[in-house]
N, C-alpha and C. Protein backbone atom coordinates (compact mmCIF):
# COMPACT_ATOMS: atom_id res chain seq x y z
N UNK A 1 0.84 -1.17 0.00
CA UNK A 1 0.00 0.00 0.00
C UNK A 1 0.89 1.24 0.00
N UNK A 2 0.56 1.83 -0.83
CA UNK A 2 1.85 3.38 -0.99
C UNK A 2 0.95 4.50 -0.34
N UNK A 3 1.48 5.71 -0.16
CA UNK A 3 0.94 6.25 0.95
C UNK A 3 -0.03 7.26 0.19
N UNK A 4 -0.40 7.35 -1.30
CA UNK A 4 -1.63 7.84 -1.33
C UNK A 4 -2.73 7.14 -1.00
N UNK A 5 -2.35 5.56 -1.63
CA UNK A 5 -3.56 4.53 -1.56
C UNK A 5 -4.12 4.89 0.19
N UNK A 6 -3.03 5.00 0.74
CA UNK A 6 -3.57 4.99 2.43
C UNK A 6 -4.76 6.17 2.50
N UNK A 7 -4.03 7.01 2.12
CA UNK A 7 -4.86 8.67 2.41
C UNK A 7 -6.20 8.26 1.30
N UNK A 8 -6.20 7.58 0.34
CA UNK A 8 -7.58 7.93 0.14
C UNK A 8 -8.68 6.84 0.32
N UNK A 9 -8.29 5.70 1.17
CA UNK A 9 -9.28 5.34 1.87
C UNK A 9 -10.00 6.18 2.75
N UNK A 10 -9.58 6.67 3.68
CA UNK A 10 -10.52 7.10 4.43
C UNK A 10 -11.08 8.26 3.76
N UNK A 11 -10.25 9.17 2.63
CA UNK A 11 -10.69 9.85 1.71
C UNK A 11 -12.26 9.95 1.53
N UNK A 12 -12.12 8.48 0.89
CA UNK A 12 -13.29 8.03 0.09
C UNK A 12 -14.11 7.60 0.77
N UNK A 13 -13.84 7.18 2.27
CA UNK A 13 -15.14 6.38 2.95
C UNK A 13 -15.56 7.52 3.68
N UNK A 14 -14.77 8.66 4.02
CA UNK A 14 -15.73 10.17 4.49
C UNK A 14 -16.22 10.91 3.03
N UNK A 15 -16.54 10.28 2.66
CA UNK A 15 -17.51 11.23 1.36
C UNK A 15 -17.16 12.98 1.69
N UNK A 16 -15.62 13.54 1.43
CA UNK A 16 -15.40 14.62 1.33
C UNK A 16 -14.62 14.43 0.35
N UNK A 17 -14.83 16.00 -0.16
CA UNK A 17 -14.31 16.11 -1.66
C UNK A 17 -12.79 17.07 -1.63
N UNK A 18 -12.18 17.03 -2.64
CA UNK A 18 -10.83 17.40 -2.28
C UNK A 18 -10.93 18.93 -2.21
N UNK A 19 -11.86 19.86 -2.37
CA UNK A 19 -12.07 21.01 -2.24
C UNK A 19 -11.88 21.21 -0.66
N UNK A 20 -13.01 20.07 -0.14
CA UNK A 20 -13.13 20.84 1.66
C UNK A 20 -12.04 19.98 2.14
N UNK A 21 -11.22 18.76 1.78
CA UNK A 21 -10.17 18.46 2.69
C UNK A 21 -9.00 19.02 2.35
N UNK A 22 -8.54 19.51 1.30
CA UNK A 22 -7.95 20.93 1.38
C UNK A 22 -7.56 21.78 1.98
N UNK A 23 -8.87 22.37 2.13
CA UNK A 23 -9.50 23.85 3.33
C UNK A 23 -9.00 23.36 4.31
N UNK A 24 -9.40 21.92 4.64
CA UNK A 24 -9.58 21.74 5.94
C UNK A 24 -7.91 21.33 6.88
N UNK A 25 -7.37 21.01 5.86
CA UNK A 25 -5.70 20.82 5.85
C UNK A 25 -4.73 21.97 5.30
N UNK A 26 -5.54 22.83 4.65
CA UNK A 26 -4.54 24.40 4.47
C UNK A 26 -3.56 23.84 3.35
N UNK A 27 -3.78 23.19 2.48
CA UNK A 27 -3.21 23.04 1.42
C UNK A 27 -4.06 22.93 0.43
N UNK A 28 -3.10 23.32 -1.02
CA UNK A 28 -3.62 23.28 -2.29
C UNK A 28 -4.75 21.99 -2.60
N UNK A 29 -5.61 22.13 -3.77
CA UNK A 29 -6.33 21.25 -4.14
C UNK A 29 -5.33 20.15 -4.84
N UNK A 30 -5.02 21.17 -5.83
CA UNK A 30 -3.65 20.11 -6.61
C UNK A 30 -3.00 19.13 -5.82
N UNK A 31 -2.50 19.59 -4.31
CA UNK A 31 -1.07 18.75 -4.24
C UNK A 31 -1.86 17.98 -3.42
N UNK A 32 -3.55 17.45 -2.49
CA UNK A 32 -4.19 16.49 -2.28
C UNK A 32 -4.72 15.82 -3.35
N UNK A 33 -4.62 15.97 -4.69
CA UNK A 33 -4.52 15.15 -5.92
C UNK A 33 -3.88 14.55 -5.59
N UNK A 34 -2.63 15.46 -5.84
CA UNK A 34 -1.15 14.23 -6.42
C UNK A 34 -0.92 13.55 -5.47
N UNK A 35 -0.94 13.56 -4.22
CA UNK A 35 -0.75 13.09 -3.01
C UNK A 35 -1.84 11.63 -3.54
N UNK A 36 -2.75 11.91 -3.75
CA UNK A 36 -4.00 10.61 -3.81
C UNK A 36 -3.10 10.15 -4.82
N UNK A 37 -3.24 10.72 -6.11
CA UNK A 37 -2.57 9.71 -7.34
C UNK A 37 -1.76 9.69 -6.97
N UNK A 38 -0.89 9.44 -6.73
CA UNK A 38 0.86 8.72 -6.20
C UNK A 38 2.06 9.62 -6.76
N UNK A 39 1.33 11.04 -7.60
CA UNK A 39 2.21 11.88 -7.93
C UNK A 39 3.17 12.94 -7.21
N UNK A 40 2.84 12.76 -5.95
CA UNK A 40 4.09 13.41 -5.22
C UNK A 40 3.59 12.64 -3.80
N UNK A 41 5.09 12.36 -3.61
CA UNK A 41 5.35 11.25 -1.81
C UNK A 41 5.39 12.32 -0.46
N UNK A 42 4.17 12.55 -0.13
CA UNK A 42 3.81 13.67 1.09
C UNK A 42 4.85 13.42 1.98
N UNK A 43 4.89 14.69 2.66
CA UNK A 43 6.06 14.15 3.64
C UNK A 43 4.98 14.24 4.77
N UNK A 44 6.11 14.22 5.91
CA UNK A 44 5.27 14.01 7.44
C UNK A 44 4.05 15.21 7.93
N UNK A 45 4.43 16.02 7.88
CA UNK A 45 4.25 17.23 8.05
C UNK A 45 2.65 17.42 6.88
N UNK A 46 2.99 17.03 5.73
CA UNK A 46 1.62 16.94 5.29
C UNK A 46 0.23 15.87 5.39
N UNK A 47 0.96 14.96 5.87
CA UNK A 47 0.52 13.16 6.50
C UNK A 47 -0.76 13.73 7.98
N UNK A 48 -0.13 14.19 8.59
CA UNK A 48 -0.48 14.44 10.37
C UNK A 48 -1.82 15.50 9.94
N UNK A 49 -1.74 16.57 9.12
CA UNK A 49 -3.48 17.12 9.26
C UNK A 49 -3.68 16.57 8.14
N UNK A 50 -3.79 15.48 7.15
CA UNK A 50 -4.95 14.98 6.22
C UNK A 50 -5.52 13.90 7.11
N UNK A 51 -4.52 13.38 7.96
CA UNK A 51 -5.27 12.22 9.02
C UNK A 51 -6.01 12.77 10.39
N UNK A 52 -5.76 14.24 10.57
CA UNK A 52 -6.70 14.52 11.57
C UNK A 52 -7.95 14.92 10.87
N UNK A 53 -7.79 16.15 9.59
CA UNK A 53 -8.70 16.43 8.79
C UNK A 53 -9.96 15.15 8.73
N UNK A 54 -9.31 13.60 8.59
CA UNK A 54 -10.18 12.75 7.96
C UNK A 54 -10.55 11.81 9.41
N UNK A 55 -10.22 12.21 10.22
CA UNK A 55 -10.69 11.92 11.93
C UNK A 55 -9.95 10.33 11.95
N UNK A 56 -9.06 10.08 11.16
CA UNK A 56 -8.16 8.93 11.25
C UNK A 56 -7.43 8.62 12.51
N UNK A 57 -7.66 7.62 13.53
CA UNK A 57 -6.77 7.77 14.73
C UNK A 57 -6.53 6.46 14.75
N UNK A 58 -6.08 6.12 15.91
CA UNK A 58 -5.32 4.39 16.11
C UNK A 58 -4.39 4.00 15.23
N UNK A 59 -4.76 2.52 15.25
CA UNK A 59 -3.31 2.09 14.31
C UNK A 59 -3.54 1.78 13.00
N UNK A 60 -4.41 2.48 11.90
CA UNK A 60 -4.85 2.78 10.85
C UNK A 60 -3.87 4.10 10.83
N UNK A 61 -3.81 5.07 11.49
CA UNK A 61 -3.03 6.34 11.55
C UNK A 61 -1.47 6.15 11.27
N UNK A 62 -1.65 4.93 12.64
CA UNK A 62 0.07 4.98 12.93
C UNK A 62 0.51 4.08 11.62
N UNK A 63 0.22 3.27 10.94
CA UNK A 63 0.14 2.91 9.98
C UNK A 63 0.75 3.77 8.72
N UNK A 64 -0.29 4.86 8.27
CA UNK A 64 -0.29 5.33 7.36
C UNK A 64 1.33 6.52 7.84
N UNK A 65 1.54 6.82 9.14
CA UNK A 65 2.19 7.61 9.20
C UNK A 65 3.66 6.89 9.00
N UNK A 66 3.53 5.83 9.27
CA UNK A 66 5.06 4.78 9.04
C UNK A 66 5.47 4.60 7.38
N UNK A 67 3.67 4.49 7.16
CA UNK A 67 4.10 4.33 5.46
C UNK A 67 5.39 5.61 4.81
N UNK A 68 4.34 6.93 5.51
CA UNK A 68 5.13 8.29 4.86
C UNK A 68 6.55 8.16 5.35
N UNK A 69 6.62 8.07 6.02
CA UNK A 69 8.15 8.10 6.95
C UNK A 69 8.89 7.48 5.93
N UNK A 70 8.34 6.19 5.66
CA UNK A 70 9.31 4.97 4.98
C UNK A 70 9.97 5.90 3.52
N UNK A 71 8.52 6.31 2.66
CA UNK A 71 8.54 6.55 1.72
C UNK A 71 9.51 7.76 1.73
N UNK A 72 9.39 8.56 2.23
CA UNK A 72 10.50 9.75 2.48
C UNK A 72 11.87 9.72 2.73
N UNK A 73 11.69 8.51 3.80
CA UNK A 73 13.49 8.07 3.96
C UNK A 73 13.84 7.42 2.53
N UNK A 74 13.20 6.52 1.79
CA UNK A 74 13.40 6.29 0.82
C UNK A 74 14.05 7.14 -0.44
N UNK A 75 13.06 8.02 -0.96
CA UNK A 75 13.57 9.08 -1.55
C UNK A 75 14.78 9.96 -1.23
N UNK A 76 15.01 10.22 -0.12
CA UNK A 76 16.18 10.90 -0.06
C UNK A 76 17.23 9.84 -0.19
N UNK A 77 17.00 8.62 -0.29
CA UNK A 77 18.07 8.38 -0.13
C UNK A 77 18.39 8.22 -1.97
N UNK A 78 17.82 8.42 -2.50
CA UNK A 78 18.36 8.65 -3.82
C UNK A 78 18.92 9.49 -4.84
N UNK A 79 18.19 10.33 -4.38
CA UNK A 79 19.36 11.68 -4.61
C UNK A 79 20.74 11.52 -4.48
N UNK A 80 20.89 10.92 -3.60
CA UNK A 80 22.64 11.13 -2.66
C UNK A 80 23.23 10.29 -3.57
N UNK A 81 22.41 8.89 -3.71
CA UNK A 81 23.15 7.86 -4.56
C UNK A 81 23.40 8.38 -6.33
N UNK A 82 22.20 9.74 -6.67
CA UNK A 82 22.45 10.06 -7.94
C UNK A 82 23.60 11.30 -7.63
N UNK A 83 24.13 11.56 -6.88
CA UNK A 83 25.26 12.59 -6.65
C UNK A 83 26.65 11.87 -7.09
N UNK A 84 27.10 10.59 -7.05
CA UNK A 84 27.78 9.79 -6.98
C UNK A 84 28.14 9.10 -8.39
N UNK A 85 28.98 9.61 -9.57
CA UNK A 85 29.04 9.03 -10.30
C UNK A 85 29.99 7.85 -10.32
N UNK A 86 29.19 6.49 -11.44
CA UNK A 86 30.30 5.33 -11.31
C UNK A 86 31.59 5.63 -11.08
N UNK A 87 32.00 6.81 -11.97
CA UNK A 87 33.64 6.92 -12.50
C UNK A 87 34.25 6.96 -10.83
N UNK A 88 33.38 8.34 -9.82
CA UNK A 88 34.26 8.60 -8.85
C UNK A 88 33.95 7.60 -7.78
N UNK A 89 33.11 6.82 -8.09
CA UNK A 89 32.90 5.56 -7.24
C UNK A 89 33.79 4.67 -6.92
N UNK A 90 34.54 4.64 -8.19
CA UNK A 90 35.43 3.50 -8.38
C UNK A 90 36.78 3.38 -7.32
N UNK A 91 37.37 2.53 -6.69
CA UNK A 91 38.53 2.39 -5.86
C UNK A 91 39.56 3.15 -6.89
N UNK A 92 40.69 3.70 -6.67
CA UNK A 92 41.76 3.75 -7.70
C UNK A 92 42.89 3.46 -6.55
């Protein structure tokens, strides 16, 4: 489960539309899109009010909040590895 799939269960089972969970989280309409479609990996900080926004608590929460974590440590760690070309990789 990737961490939009998480966010839009409960999305979808509170019959709110991305206009008022938005509002209700102080962010753009767009980036609770992309967040749902898997087009950008929310970080923590945006994770903690879409799950209060959507009255998400227990370990459905803690859940979804491990997912983001994961997914974030993930990503950074690729950058670093694209900083690193083979050539200067190499032992000499």
């Amino acid at each position: 489960m990737a961490p939009g799939d998480a966010a839009a269960v409960p999305h979808a089972a509170g019959g709110r539309g991305v206009v008022r969970l938005a509002k209700r989280c102080n962010m753009s309409q767009t980036k609770i899109s992309n967040i749902e479609s898997g087009k950008l990996t929310p970080a923590i900080v945006d994770v903690e009010p879409i799950l209060h926004a959507l009255g998400a608590e227990g370990p459905l929460a803690g859940e979804i909040l491990a997912l983001a974590r994961s997914a974030n440590t993930e990503w950074q760690d690729h950058p670093a590895m694209r900083r690193v070309s083979p050539a200067s990789a190499r032992v000499r």
